[in-house]
PDB file of N, CA and C in Angstrom:
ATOM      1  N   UNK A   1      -2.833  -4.288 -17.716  1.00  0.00           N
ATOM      2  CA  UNK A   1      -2.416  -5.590 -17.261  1.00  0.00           C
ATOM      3  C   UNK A   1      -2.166  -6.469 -18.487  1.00  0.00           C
ATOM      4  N   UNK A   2      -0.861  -7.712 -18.426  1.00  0.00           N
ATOM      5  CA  UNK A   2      -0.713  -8.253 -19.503  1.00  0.00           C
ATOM      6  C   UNK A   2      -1.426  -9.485 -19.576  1.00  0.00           C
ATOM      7  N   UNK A   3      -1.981 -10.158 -20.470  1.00  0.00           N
ATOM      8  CA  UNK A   3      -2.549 -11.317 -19.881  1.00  0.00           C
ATOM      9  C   UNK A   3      -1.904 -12.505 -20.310  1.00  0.00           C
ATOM     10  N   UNK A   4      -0.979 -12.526 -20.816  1.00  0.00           N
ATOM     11  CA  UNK A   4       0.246 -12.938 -21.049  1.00  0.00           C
ATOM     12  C   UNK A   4       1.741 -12.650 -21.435  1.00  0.00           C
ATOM     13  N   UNK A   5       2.778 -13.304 -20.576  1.00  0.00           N
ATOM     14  CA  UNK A   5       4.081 -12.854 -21.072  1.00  0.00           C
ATOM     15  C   UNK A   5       5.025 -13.857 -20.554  1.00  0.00           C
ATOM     16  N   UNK A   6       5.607 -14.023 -22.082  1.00  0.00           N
ATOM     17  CA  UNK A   6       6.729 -14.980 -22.414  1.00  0.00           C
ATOM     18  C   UNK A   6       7.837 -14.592 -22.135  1.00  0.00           C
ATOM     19  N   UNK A   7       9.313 -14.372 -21.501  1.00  0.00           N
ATOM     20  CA  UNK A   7      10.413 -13.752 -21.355  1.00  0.00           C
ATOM     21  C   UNK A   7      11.506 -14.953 -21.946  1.00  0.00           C
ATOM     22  N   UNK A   8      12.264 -14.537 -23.022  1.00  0.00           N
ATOM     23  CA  UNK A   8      13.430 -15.453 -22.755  1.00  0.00           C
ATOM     24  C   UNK A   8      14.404 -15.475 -21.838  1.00  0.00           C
ATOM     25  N   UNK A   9      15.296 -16.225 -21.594  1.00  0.00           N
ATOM     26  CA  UNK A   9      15.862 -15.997 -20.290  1.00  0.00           C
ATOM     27  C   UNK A   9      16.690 -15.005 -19.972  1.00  0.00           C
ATOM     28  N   UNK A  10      16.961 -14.641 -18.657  1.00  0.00           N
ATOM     29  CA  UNK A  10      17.820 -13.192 -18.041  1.00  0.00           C
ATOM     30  C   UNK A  10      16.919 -12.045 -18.738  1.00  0.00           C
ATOM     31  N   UNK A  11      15.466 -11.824 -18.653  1.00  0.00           N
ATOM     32  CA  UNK A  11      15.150 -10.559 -18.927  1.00  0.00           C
ATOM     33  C   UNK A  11      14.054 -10.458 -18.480  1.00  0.00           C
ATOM     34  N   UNK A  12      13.652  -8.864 -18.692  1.00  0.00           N
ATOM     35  CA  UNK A  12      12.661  -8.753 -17.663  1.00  0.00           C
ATOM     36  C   UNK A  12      11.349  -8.225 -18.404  1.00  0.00           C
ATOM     37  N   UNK A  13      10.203  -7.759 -17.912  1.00  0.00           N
ATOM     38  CA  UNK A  13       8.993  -7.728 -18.699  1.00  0.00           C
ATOM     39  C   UNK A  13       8.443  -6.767 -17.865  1.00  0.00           C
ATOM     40  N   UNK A  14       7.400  -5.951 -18.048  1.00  0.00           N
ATOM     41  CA  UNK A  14       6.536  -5.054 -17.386  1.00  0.00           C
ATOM     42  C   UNK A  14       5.293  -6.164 -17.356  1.00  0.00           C
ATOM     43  N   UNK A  15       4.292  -6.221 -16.648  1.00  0.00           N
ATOM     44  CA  UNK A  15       3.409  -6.360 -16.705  1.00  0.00           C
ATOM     45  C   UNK A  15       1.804  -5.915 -16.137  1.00  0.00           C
ATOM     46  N   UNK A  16       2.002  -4.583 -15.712  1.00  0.00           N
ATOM     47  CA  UNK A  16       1.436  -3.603 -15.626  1.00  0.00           C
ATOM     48  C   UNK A  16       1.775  -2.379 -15.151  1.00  0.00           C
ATOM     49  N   UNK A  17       1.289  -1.250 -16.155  1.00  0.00           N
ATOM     50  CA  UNK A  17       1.885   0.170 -15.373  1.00  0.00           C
ATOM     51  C   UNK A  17       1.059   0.971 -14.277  1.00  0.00           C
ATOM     52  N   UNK A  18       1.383   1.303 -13.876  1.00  0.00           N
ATOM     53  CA  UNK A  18       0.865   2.247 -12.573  1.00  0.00           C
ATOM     54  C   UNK A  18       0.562   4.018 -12.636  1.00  0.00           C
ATOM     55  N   UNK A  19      -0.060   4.663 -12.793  1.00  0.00           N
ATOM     56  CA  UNK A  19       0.122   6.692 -12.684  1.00  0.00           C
ATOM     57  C   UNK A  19      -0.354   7.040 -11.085  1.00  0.00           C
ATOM     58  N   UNK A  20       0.666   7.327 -10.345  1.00  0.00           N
ATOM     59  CA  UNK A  20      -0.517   7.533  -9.258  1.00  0.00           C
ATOM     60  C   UNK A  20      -0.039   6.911  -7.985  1.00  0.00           C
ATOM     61  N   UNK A  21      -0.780   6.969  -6.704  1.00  0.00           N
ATOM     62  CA  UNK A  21      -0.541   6.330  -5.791  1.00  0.00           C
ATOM     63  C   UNK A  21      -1.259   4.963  -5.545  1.00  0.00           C
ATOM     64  N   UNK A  22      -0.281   4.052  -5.066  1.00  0.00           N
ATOM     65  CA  UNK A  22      -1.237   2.791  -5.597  1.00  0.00           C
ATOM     66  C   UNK A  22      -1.052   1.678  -4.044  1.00  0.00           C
ATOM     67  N   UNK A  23      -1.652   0.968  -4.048  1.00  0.00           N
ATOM     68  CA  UNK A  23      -1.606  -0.132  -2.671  1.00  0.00           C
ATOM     69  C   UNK A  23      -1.897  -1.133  -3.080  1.00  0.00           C
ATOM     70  N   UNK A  24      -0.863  -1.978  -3.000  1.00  0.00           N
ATOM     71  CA  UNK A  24      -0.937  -3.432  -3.898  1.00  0.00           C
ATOM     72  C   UNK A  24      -1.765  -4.482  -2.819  1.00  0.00           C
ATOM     73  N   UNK A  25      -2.732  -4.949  -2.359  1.00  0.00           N
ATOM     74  CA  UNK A  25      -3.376  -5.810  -1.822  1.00  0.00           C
ATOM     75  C   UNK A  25      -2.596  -7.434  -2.116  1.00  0.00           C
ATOM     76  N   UNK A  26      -2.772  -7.520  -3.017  1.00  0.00           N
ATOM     77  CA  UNK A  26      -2.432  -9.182  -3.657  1.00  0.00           C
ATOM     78  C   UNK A  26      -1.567  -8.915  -4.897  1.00  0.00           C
ATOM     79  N   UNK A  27      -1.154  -9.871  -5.006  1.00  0.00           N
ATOM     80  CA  UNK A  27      -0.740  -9.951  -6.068  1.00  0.00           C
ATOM     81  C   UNK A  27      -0.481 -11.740  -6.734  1.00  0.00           C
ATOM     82  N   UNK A  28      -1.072 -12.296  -8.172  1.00  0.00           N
ATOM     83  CA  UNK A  28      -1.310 -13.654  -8.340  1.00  0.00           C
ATOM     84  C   UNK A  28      -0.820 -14.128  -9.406  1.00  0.00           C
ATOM     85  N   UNK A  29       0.172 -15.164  -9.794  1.00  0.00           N
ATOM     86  CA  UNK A  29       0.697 -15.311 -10.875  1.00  0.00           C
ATOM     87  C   UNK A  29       0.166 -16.760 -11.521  1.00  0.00           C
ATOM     88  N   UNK A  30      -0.403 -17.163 -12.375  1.00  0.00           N
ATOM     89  CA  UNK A  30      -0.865 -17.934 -13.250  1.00  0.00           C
ATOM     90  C   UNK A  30       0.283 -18.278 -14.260  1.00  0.00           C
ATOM     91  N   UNK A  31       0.366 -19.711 -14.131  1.00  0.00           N
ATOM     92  CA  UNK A  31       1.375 -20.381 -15.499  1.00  0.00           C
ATOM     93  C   UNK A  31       0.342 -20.167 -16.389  1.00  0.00           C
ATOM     94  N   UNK A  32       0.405 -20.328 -17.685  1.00  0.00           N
ATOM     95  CA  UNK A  32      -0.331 -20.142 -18.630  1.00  0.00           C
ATOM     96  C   UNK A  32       0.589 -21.372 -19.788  1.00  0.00           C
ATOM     97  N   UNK A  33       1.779 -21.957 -19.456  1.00  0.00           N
ATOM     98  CA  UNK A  33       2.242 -23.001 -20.549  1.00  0.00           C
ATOM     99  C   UNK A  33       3.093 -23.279 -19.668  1.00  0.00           C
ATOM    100  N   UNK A  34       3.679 -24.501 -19.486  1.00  0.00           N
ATOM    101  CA  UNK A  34       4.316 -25.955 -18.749  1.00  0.00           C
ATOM    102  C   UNK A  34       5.642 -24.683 -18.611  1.00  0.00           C
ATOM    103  N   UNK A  35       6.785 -24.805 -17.458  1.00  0.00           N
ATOM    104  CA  UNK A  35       7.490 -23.937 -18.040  1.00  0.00           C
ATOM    105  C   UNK A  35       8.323 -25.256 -17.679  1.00  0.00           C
ATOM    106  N   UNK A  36       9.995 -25.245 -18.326  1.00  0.00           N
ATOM    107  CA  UNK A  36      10.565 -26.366 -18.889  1.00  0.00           C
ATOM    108  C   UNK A  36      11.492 -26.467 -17.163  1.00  0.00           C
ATOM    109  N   UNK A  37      11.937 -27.895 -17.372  1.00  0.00           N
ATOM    110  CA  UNK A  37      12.311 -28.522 -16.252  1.00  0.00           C
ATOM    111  C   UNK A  37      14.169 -27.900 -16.401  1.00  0.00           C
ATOM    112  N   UNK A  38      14.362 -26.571 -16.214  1.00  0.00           N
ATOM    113  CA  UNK A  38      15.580 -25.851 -16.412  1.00  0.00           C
ATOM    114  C   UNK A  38      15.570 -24.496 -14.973  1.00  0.00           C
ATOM    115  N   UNK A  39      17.133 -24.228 -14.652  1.00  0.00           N
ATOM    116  CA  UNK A  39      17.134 -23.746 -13.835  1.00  0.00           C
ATOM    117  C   UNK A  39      16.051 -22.661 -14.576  1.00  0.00           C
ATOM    118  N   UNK A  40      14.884 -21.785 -13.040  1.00  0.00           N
ATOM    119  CA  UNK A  40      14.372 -21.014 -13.587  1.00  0.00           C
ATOM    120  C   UNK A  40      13.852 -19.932 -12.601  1.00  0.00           C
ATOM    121  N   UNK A  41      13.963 -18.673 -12.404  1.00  0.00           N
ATOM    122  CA  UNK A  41      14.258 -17.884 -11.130  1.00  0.00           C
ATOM    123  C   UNK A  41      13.222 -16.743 -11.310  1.00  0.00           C
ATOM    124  N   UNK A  42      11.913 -16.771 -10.865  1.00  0.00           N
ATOM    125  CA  UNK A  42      11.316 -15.285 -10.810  1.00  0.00           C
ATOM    126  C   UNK A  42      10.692 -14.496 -10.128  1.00  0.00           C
ATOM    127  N   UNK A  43      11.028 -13.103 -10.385  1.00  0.00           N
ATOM    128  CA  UNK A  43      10.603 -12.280  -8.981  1.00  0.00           C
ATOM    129  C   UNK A  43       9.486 -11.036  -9.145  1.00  0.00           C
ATOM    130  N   UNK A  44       9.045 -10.326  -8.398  1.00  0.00           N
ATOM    131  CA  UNK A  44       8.299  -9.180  -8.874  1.00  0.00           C
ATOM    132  C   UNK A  44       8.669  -7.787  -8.190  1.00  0.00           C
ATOM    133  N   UNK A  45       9.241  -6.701  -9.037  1.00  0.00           N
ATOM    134  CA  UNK A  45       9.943  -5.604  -8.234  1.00  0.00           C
ATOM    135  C   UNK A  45       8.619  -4.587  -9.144  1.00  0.00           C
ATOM    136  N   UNK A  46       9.262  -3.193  -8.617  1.00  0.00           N
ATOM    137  CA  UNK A  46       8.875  -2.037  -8.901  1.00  0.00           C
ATOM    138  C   UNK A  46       9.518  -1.335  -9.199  1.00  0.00           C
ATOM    139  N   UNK A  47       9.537  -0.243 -10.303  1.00  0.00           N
ATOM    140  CA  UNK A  47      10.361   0.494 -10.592  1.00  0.00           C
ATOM    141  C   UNK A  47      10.019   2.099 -10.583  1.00  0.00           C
ATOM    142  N   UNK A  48      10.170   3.197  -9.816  1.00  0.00           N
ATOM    143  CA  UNK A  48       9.991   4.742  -9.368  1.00  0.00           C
ATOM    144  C   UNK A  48      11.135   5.166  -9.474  1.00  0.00           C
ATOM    145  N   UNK A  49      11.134   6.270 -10.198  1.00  0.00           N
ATOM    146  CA  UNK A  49      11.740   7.360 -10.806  1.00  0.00           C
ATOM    147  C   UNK A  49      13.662   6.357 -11.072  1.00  0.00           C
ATOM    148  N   UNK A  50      13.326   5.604 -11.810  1.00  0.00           N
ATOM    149  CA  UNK A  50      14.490   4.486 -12.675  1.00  0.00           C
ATOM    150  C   UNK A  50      14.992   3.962 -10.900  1.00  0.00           C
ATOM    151  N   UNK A  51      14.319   3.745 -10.264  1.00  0.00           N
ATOM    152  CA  UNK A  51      14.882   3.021  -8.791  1.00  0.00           C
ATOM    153  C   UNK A  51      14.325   1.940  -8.577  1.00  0.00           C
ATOM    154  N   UNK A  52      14.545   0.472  -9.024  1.00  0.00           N
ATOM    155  CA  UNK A  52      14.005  -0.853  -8.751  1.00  0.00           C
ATOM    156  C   UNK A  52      14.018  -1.450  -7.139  1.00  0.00           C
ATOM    157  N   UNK A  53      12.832  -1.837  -7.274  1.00  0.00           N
ATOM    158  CA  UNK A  53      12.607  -2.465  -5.572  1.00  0.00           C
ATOM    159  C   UNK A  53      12.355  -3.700  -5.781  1.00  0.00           C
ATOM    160  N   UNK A  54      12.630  -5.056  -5.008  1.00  0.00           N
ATOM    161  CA  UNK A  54      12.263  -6.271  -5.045  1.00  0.00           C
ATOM    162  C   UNK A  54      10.638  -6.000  -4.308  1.00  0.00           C
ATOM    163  N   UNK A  55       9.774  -6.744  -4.715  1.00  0.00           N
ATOM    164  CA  UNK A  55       8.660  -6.780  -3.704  1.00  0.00           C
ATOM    165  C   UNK A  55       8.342  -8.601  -3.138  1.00  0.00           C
ATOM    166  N   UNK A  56       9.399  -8.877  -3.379  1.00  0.00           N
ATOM    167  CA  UNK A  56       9.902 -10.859  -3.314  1.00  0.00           C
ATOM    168  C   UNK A  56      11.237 -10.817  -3.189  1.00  0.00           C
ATOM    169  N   UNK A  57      11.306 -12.079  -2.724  1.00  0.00           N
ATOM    170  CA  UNK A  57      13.016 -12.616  -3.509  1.00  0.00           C
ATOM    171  C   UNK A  57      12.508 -13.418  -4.407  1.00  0.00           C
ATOM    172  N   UNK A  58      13.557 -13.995  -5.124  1.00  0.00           N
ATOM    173  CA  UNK A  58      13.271 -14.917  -6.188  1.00  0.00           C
ATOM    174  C   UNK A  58      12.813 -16.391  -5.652  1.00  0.00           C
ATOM    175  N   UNK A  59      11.904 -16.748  -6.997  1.00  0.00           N
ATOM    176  CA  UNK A  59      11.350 -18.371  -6.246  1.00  0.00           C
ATOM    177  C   UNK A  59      11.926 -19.194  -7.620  1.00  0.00           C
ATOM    178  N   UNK A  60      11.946 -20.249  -7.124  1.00  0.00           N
ATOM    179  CA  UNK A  60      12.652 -21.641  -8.116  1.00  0.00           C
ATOM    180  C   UNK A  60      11.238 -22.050  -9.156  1.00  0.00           C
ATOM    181  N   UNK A  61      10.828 -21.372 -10.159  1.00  0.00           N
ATOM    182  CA  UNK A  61       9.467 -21.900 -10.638  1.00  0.00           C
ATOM    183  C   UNK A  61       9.778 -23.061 -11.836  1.00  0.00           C
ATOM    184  N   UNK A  62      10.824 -24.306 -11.623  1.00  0.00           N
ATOM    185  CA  UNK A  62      11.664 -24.674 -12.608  1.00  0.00           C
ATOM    186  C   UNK A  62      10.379 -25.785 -12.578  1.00  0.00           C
ATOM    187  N   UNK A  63       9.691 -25.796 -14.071  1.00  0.00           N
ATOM    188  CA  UNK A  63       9.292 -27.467 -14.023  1.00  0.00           C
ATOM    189  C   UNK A  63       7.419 -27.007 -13.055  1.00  0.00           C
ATOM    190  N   UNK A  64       6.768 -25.804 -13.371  1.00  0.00           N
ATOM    191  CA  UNK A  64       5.869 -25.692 -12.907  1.00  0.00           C
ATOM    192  C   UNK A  64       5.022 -26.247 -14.389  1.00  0.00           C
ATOM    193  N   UNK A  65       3.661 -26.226 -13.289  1.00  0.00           N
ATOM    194  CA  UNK A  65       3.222 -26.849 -14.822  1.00  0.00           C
ATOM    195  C   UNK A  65       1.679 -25.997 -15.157  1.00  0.00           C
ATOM    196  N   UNK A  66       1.184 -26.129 -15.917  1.00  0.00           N
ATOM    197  CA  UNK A  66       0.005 -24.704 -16.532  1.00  0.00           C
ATOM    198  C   UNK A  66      -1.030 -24.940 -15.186  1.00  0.00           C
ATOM    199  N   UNK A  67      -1.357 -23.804 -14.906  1.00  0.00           N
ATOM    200  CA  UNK A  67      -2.263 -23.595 -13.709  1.00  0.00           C
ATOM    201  C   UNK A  67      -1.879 -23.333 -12.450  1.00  0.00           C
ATOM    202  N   UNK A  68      -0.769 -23.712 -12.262  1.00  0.00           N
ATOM    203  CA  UNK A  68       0.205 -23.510 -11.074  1.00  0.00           C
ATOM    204  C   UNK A  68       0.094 -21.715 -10.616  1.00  0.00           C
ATOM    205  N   UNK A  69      -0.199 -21.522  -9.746  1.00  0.00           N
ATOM    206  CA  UNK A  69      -0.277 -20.529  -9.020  1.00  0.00           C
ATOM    207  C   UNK A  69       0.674 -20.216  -7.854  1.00  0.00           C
ATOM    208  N   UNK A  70       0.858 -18.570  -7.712  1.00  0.00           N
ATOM    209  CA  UNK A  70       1.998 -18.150  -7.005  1.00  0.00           C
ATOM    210  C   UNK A  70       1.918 -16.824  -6.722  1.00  0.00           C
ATOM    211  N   UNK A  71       1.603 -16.706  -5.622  1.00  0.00           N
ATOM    212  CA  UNK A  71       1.272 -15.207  -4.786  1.00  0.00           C
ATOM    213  C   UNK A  71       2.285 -14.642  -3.953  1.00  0.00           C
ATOM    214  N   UNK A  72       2.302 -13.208  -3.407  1.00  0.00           N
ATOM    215  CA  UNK A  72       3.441 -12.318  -2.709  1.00  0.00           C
ATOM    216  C   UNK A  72       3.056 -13.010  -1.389  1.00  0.00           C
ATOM    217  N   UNK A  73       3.814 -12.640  -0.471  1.00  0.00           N
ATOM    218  CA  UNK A  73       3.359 -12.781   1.254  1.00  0.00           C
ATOM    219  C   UNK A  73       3.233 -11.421   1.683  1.00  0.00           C
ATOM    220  N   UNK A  74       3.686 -10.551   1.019  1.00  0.00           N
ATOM    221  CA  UNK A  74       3.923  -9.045   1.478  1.00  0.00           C
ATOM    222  C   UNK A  74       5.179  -8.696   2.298  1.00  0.00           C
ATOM    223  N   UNK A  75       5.819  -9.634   2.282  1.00  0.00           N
ATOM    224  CA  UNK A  75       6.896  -9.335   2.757  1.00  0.00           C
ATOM    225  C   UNK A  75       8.254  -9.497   2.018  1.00  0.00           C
ATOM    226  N   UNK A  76       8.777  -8.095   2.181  1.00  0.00           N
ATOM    227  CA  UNK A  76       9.763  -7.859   0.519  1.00  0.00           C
ATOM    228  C   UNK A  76      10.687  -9.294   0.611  1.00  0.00           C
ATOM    229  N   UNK A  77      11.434  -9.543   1.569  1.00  0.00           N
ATOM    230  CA  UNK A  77      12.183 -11.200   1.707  1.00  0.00           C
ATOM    231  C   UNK A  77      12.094 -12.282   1.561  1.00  0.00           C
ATOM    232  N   UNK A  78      10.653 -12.320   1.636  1.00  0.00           N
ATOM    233  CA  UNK A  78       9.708 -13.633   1.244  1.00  0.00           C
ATOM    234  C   UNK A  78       9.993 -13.491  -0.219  1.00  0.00           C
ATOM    235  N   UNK A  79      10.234 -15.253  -0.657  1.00  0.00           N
ATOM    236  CA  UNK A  79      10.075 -15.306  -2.210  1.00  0.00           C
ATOM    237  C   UNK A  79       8.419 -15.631  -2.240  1.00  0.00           C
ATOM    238  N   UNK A  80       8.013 -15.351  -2.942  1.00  0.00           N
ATOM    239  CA  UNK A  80       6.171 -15.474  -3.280  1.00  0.00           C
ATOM    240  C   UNK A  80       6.134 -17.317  -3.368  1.00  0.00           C
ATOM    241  N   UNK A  81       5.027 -17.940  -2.913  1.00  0.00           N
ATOM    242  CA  UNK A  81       4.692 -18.926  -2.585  1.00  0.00           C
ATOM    243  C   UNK A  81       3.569 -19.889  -3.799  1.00  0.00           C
ATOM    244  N   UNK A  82       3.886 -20.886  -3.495  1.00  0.00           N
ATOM    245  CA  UNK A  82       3.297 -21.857  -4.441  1.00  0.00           C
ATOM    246  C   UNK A  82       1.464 -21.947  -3.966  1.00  0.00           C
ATOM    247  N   UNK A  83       0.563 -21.665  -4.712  1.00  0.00           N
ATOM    248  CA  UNK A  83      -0.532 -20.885  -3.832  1.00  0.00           C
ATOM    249  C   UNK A  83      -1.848 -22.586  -4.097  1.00  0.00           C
ATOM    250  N   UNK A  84      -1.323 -22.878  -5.114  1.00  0.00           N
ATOM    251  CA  UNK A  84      -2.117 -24.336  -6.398  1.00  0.00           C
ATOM    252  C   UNK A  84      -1.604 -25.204  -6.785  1.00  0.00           C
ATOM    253  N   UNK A  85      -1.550 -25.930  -7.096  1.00  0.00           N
ATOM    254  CA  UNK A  85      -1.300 -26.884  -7.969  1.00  0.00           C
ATOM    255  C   UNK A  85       0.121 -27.024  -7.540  1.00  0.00           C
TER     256      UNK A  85
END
C-alpha cells in the first residue's frame, strides 16, 4: 500500500498490488495536501491480465482540502462519495 501519491495531471499511479484472489470490502481515500482549485477528475480501476476495469466513475475532487475523505459505494457507476470533510 502507498501511503502517499502525487500524480501530475492525465496519469495514473498504482497504489497497491494484489497476487491472488482478493475481495475488496472498502475502499478509503485520504487528501493528504489541499489539492488546487483546477479541473480535477479521479477514479479507482483494476487492472488483470493488461484488462482495466473502472471500480467508480470519476468524481470532481477539484479544490478538496487535506483530510477530505472519499470512499467506493460498490457500485462500478457510482463515482465514490465525499465520506468527511
Amino acid at each position: 500500500m502507498t501511503a502517499n501519491k502525487e500524480l501530475p495531471a492525465t496519469t495514473t499511479g498504482a497504489i497497491f498490488t494484489v497476487t491472488g484472489i482478493c475481495e475488496v470490502i472498502s475502499l478509503i481515500g485520504v487528501v493528504g495536501t489541499d489539492i488546487q482549485t483546477q479541473a480535477c477528475l479521479t477514479k479507482i480501476s483494476t487492472v488483470s491480465n493488461s484488462a482495466t476495469t473502472d471500480i467508480c466513475a470519476d468524481l470532481d475532487i477539484t479544490g478538496k482540502t487535506t483530510q477530505s475523505r472519499m470512499s467506493i459505494t460498490g457500485t462500478f457507476a457510482d463515482a465514490m462519495i465525499n465520506t468527511a470533510k
